[in-house]
Protein backbone atom coordinates (compact mmCIF):
# COMPACT_ATOMS: atom_id res chain seq x y z
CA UNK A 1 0.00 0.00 0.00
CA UNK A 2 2.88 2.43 0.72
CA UNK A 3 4.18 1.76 -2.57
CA UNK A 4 0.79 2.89 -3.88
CA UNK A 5 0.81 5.86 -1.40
CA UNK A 6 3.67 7.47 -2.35
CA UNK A 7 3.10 6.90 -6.21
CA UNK A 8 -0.32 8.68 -6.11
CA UNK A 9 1.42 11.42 -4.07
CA UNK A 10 4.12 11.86 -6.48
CA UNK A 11 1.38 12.04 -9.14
CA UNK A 12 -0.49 14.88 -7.70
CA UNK A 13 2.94 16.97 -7.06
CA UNK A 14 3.32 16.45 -10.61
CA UNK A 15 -0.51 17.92 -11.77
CA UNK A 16 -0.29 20.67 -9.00
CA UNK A 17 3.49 21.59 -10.52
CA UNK A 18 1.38 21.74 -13.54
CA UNK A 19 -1.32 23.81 -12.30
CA UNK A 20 1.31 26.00 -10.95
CA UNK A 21 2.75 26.41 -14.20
CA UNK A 22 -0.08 27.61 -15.92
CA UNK A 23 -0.16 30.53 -13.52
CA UNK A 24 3.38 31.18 -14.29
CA UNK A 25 4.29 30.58 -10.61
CA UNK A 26 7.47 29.49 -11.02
CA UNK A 27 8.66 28.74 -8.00
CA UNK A 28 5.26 26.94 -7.04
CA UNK A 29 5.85 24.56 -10.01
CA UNK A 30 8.95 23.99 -8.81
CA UNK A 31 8.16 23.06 -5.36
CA UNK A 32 5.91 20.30 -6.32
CA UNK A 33 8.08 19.13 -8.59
CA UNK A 34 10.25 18.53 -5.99
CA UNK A 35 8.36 16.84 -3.99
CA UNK A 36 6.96 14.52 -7.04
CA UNK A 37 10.65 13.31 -6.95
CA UNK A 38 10.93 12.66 -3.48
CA UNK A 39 7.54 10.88 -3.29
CA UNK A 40 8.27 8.48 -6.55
CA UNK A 41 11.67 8.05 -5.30
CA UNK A 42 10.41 6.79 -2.00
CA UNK A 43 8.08 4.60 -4.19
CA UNK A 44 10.85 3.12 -6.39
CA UNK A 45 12.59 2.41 -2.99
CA UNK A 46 9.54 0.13 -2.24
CA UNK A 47 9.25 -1.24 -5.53
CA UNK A 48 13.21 -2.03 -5.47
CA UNK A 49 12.87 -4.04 -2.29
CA UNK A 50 10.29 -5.88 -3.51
CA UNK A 51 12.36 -7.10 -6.67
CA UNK A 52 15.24 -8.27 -4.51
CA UNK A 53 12.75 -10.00 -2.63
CA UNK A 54 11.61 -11.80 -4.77
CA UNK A 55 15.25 -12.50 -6.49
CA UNK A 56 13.56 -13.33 -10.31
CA UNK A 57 12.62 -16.76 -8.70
CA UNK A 58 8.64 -15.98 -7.90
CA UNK A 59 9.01 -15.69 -4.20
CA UNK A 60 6.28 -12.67 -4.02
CA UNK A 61 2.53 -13.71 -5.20
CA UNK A 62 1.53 -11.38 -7.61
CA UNK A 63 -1.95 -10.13 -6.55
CA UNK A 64 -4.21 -7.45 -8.24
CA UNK A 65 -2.94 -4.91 -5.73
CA UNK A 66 0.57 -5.51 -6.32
CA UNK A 67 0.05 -5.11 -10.23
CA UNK A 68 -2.09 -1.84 -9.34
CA UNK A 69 1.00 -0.67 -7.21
CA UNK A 70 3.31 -1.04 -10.27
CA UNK A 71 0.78 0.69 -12.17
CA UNK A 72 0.40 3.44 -10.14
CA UNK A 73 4.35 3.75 -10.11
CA UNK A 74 5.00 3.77 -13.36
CA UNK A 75 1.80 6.61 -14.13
CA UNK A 76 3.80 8.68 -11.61
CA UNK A 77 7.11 7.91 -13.25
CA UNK A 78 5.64 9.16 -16.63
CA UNK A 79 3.62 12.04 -15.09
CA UNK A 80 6.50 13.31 -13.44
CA UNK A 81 8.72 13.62 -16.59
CA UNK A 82 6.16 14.77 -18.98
CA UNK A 83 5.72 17.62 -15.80
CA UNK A 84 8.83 18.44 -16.16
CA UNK A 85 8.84 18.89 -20.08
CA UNK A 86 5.65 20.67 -20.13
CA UNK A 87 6.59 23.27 -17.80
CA UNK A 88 9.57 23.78 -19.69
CA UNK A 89 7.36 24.83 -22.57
CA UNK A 90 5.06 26.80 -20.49
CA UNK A 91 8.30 28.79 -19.43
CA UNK A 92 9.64 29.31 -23.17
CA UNK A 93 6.17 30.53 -24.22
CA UNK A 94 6.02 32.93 -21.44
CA UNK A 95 8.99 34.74 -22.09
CA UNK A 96 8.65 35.12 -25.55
CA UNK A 97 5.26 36.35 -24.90
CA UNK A 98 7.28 38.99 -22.81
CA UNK A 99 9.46 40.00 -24.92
């Protein structure tokens, strides 16, 4: 559960970095993204035990919720990064609008 947790936290740093963005609040956008990384870090940590674990040799059942949890990881993963690109964008568009 932490694993999912800390995924769906790192998810909604991302959207909020996002909203931030839009608003040109730098900063703001920048403080969630922040703490997107430090949320889907903690989640990879999970995820990372869990695969040595399990050592490749099927020692963890894989159950609905533990296929949920690596989906939920790897939406923050891509969430987080296409954050990061799209705020990018949002900052080149505002300053050439200010220019």
């Amino acid at each position: 559960m932490e694993l999912i947790i800390h995924a769906g936290e790192s998810r909604s740093c991302s959207m909020e970095a996002l909203r931030a963005a839009r608003q040109s609040d730098w900063a703001l956008a920048e403080q969630h993204l922040t703490a997107a990384k430090v949320a889907v870090r903690e989640a990879h940590l999970i995820q990372t035990q869990l695969i040595g674990a399990d050592e490749g040799m099927g020692k963890i059942p894989v159950s609905l919720i533990l296929v949920h949890a690596q989906d939920h990881l790897m939406n923050a993963m891509l969430c987080r990064e296409l954050a990061e690109e799209l705020i990018y964008c949002h900052r080149e568009i505002s300053s050439l609008k200010n220019r």
